[in-house]
Protein backbone atom coordinates (compact mmCIF):
# COMPACT_ATOMS: atom_id res chain seq x y z
CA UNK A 1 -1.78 -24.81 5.95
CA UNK A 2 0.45 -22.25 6.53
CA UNK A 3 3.78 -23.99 6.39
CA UNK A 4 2.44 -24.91 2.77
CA UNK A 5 3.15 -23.72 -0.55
CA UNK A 6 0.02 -22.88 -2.01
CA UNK A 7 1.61 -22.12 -5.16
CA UNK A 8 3.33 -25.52 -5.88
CA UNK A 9 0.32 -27.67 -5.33
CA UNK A 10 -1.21 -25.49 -8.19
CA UNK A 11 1.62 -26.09 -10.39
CA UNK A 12 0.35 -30.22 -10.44
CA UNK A 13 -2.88 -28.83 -12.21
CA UNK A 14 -1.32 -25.64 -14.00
CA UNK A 15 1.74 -24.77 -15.35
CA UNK A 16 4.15 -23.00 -13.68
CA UNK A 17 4.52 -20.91 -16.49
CA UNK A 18 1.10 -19.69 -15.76
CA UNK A 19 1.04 -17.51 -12.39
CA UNK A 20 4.72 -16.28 -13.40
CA UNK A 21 3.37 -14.58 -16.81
CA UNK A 22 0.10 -13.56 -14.52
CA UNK A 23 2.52 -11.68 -12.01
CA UNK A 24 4.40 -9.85 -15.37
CA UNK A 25 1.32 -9.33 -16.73
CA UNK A 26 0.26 -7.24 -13.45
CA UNK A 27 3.36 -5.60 -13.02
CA UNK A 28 2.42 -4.25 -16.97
CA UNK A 29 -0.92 -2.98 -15.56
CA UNK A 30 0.47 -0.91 -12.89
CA UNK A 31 3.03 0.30 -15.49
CA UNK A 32 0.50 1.88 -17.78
CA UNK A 33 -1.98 3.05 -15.47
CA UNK A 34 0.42 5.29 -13.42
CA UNK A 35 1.71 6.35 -16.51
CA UNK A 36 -1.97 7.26 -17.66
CA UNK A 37 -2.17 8.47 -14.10
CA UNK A 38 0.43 10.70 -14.77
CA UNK A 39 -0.18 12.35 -17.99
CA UNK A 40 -3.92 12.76 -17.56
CA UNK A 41 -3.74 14.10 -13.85
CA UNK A 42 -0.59 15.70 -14.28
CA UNK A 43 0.70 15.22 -11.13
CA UNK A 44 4.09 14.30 -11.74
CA UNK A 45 4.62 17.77 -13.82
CA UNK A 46 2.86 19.95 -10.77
CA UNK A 47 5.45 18.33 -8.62
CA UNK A 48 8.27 18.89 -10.71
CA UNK A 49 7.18 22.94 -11.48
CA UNK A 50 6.46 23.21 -7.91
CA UNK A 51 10.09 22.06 -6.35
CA UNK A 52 11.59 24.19 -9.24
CA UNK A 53 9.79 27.48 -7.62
CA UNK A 54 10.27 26.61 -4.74
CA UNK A 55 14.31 25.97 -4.94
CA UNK A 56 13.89 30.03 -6.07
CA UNK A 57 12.69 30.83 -2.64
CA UNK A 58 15.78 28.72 -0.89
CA UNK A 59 17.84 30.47 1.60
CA UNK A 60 20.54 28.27 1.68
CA UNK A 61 22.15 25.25 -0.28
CA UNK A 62 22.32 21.48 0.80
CA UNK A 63 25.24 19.63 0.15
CA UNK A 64 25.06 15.98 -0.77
CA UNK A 65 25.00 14.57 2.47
CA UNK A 66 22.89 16.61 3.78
CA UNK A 67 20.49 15.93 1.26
CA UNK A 68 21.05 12.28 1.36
CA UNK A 69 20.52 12.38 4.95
CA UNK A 70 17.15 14.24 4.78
CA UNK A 71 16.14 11.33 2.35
CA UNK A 72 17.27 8.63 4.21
CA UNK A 73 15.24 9.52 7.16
CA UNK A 74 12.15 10.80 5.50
CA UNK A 75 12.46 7.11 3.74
CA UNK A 76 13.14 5.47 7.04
CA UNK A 77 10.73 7.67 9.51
CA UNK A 78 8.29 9.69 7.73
CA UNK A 79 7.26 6.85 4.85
CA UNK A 80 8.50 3.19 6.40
CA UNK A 81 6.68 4.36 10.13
CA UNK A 82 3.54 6.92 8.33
CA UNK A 83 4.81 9.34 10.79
CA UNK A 84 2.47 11.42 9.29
CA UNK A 85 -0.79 9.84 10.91
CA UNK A 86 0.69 10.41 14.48
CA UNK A 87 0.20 8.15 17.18
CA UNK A 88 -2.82 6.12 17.22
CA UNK A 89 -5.39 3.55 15.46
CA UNK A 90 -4.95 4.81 12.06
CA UNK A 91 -1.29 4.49 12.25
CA UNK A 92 -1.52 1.17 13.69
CA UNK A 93 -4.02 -0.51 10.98
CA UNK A 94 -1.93 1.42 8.06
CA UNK A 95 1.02 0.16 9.03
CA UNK A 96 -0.43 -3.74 9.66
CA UNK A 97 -1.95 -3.14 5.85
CA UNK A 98 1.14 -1.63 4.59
CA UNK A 99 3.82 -4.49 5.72
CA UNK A 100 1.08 -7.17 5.36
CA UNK A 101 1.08 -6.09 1.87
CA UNK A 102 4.43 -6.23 1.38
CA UNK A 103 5.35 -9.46 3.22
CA UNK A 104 2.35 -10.85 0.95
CA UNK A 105 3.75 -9.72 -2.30
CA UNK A 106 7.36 -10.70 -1.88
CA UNK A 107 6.30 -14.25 -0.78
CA UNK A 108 4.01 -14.45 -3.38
CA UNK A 109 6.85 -13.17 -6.44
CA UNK A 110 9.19 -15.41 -4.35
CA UNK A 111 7.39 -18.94 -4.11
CA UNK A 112 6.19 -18.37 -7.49
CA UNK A 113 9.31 -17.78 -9.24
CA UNK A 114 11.29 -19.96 -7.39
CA UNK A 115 9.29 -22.82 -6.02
CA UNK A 116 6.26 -23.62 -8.16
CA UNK A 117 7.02 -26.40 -9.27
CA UNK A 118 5.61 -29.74 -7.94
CA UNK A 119 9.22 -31.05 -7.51
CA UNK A 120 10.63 -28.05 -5.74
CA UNK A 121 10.80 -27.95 -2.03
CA UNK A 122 9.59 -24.80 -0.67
CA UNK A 123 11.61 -23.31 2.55
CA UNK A 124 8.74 -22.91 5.03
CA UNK A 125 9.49 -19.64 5.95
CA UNK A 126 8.07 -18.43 2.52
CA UNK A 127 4.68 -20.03 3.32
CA UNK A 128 4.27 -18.01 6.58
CA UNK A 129 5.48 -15.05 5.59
CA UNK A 130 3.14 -15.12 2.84
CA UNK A 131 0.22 -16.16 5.17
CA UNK A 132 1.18 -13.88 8.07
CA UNK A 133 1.13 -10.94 5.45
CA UNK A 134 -2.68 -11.94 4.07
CA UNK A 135 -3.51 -12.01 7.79
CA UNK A 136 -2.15 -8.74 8.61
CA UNK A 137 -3.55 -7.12 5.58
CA UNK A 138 -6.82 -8.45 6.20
CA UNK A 139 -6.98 -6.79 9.89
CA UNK A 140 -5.50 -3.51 9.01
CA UNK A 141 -7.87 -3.11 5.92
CA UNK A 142 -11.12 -4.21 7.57
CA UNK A 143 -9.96 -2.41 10.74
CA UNK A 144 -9.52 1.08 8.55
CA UNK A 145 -12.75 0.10 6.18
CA UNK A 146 -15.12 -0.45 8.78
CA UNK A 147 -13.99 2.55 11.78
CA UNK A 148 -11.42 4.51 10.68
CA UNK A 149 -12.88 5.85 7.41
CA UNK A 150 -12.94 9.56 7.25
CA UNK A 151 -16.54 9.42 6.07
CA UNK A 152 -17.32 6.45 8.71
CA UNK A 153 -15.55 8.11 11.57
CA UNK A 154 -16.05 11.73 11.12
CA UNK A 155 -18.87 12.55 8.75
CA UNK A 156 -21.17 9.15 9.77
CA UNK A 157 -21.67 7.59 6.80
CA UNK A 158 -22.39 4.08 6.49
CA UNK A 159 -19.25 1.71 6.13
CA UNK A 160 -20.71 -0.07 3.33
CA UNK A 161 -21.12 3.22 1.15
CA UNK A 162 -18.60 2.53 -1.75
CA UNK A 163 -17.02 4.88 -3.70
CA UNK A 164 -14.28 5.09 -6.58
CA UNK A 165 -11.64 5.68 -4.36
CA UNK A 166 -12.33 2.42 -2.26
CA UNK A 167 -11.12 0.22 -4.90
CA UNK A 168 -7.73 0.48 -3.67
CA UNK A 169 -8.51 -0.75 -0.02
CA UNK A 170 -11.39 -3.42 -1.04
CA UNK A 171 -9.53 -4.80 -3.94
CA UNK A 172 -6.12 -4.98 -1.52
CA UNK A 173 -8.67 -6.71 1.20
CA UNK A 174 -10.14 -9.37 -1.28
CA UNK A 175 -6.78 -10.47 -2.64
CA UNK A 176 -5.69 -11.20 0.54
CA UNK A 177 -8.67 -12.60 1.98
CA UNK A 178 -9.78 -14.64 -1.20
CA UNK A 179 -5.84 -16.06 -1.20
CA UNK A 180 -6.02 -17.32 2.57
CA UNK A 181 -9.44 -19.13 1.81
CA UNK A 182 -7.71 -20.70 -1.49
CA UNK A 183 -5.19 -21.81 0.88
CA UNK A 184 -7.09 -23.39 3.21
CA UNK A 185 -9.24 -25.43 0.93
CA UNK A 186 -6.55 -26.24 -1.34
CA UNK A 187 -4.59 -27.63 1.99
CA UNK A 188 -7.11 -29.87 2.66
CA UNK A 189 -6.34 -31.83 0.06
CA UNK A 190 -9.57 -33.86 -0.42
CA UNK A 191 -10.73 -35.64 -3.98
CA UNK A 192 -13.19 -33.67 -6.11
CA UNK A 193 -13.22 -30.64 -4.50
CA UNK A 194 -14.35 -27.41 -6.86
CA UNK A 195 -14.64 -24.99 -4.12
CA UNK A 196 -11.19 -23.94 -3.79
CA UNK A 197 -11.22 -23.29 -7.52
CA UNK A 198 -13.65 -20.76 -7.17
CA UNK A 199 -11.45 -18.94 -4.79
CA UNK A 200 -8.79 -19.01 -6.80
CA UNK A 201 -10.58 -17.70 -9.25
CA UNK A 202 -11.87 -15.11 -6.85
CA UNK A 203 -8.09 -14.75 -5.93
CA UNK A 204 -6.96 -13.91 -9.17
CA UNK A 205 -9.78 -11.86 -10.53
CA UNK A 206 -9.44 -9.31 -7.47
CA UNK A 207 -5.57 -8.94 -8.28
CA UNK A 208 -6.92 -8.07 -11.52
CA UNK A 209 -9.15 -5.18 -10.61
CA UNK A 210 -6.39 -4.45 -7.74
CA UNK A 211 -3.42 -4.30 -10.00
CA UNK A 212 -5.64 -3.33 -13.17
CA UNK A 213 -7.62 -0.30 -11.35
CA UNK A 214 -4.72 1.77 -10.50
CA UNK A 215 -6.15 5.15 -12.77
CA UNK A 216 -9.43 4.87 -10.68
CA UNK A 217 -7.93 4.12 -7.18
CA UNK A 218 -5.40 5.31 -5.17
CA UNK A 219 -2.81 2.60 -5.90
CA UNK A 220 -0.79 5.32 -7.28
CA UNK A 221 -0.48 7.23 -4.35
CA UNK A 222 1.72 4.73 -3.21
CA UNK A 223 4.05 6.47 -5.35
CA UNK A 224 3.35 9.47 -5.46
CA UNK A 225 3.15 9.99 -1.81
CA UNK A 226 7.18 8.98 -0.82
CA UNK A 227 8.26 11.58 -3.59
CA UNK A 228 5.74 14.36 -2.08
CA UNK A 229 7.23 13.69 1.60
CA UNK A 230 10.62 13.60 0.81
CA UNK A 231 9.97 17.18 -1.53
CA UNK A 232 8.48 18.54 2.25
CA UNK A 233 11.43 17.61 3.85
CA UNK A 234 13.87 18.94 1.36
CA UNK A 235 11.93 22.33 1.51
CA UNK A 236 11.84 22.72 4.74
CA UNK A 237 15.68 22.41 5.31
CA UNK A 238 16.87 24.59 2.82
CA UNK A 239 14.49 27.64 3.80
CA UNK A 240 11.59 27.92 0.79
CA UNK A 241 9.09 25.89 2.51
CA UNK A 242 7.50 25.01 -1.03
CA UNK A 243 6.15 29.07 -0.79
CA UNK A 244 4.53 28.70 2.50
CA UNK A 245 4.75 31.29 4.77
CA UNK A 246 6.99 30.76 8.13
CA UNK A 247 5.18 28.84 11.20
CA UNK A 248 3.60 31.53 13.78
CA UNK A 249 6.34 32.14 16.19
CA UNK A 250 3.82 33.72 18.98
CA UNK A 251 2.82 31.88 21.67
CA UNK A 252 -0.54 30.91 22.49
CA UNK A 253 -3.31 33.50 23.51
CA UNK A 254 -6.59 32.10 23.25
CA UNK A 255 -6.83 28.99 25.21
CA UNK A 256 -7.05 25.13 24.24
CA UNK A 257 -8.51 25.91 20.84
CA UNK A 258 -8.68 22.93 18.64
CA UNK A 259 -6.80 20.82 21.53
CA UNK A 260 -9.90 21.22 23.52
CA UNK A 261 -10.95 17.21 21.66
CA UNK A 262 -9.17 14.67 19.82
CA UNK A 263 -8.34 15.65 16.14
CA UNK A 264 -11.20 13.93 13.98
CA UNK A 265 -12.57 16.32 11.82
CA UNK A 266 -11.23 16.35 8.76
């Protein structure tokens, strides 16, 4: 199964021409709902406003390089490791979702593009890098969705308590998840079968809602967040700390404080 194009034994029953005008047509979704994103929420314009007071409070003036540097490692560090999270299970499952994801979608916009056709012979390295990304996006999104939720790990709710902002993670879960069970079946390769067509279906209705749901989920974080990091970074380096007053230079007085347990209350 996973040394096998999933994509090319589809083409024999649909056209190629089919899953390549799906993938445009999700790119378009994501298109216009981060643009609705962005003029309802008006994120993008507090972002901008806020850098442009801030470069008022700068005490000094970054060259080019410097600048470039600062980017290049935010990029590299702070967004391609989620430095952010600091060591630890979060990290770990965020990153296996985040790469999974990625490694999923390339393969996918690869394979389809490239080697849908019955006739085409697929390099197998697409296949597993396609399947090892639905694995690893499966693990790191049931591994955050069932104990690292905020509201499951620090406020005890119940992990099946569903909110708006879960479409994001549960829609990202199901595509994967409903894509490797296609797979499977469809590799099987047996006369008159019907269930793998209703994970495919499955498969391509939760990369609607995925793709299509970006205005009610947090799919546009994903770009909203790099921009927002790299802004910190910037800041900090040349002096106006986006308007935030200077870290307490004192040292400490009053014991362990908050170090006194594990960070989990958020």
């Amino acid at each position: 199964m996973i040394t096998i194009n999933p994509f090319s034994a589809l083409s024999e029953n649909i056209p190629a021409l089919v899953p390549q005008a799906f993938i445009i047509f999700m790119v378009v979704l994501v298109i216009l709902g981060t643009l609705i994103d962005i003029i309802h929420k008006k994120n993008v314009k507090y972002f901008f406003n806020n850098a442009k007071k801030a470069k008022k409070s700068a005490t000094r003036e970054l060259g080019v390089g410097e600048k470039t540097s600062i980017i290049a490692k935010t990029i590299v560090y702070d967004i391609g490791t989620t430095s952010e999270l600091g060591a630890g299970k979060r990290r770990v499952a965020h990153l296996l979702g985040m790469y999974g994801t990625i490694l999923f979608w390339i393969a996918s916009a690869v394979m389809i593009f490239c080697y849908s056709s019955p006739s085409s012979n697929t390099p197998s390295v697409w296949p597993i890098v396609w399947h090892i990304g639905a694995i690893m996006t499966v693990i790191g999104g049931c591994w955050f969705w069932f104990f690292l939720r905020v509201d499951v790990y620090s406020e005890g709710q119940p992990w099946y308590r569903i909110i708006k902002a879960d479409l994001f993670v549960l829609a990202l879960i199901a595509t994967s998840l409903f894509g490797l069970i296609w797979s499977y079946l469809q590799s099987l390769a047996l006369n008159d079968r019907w269930d793998d067509k209703v994970f495919l279906v499955l498969y391509a209705v939760s990369n609607i809602i995925l793709f299509g749901g970006v205005y009610w989920s947090k799919f546009a974080h994903m770009f909203y967040k790099p921009g927002a990091a790299i802004q910190k970074n910037l800041a900090e380096a040349d002096g106006s700390r986006d308007n935030l007053p200077p870290p307490a230079d004192k040292p400490e007085q009053f014991g362990l404080g908050i170090k006194r347990e594990a960070p989990k209350h958020y």
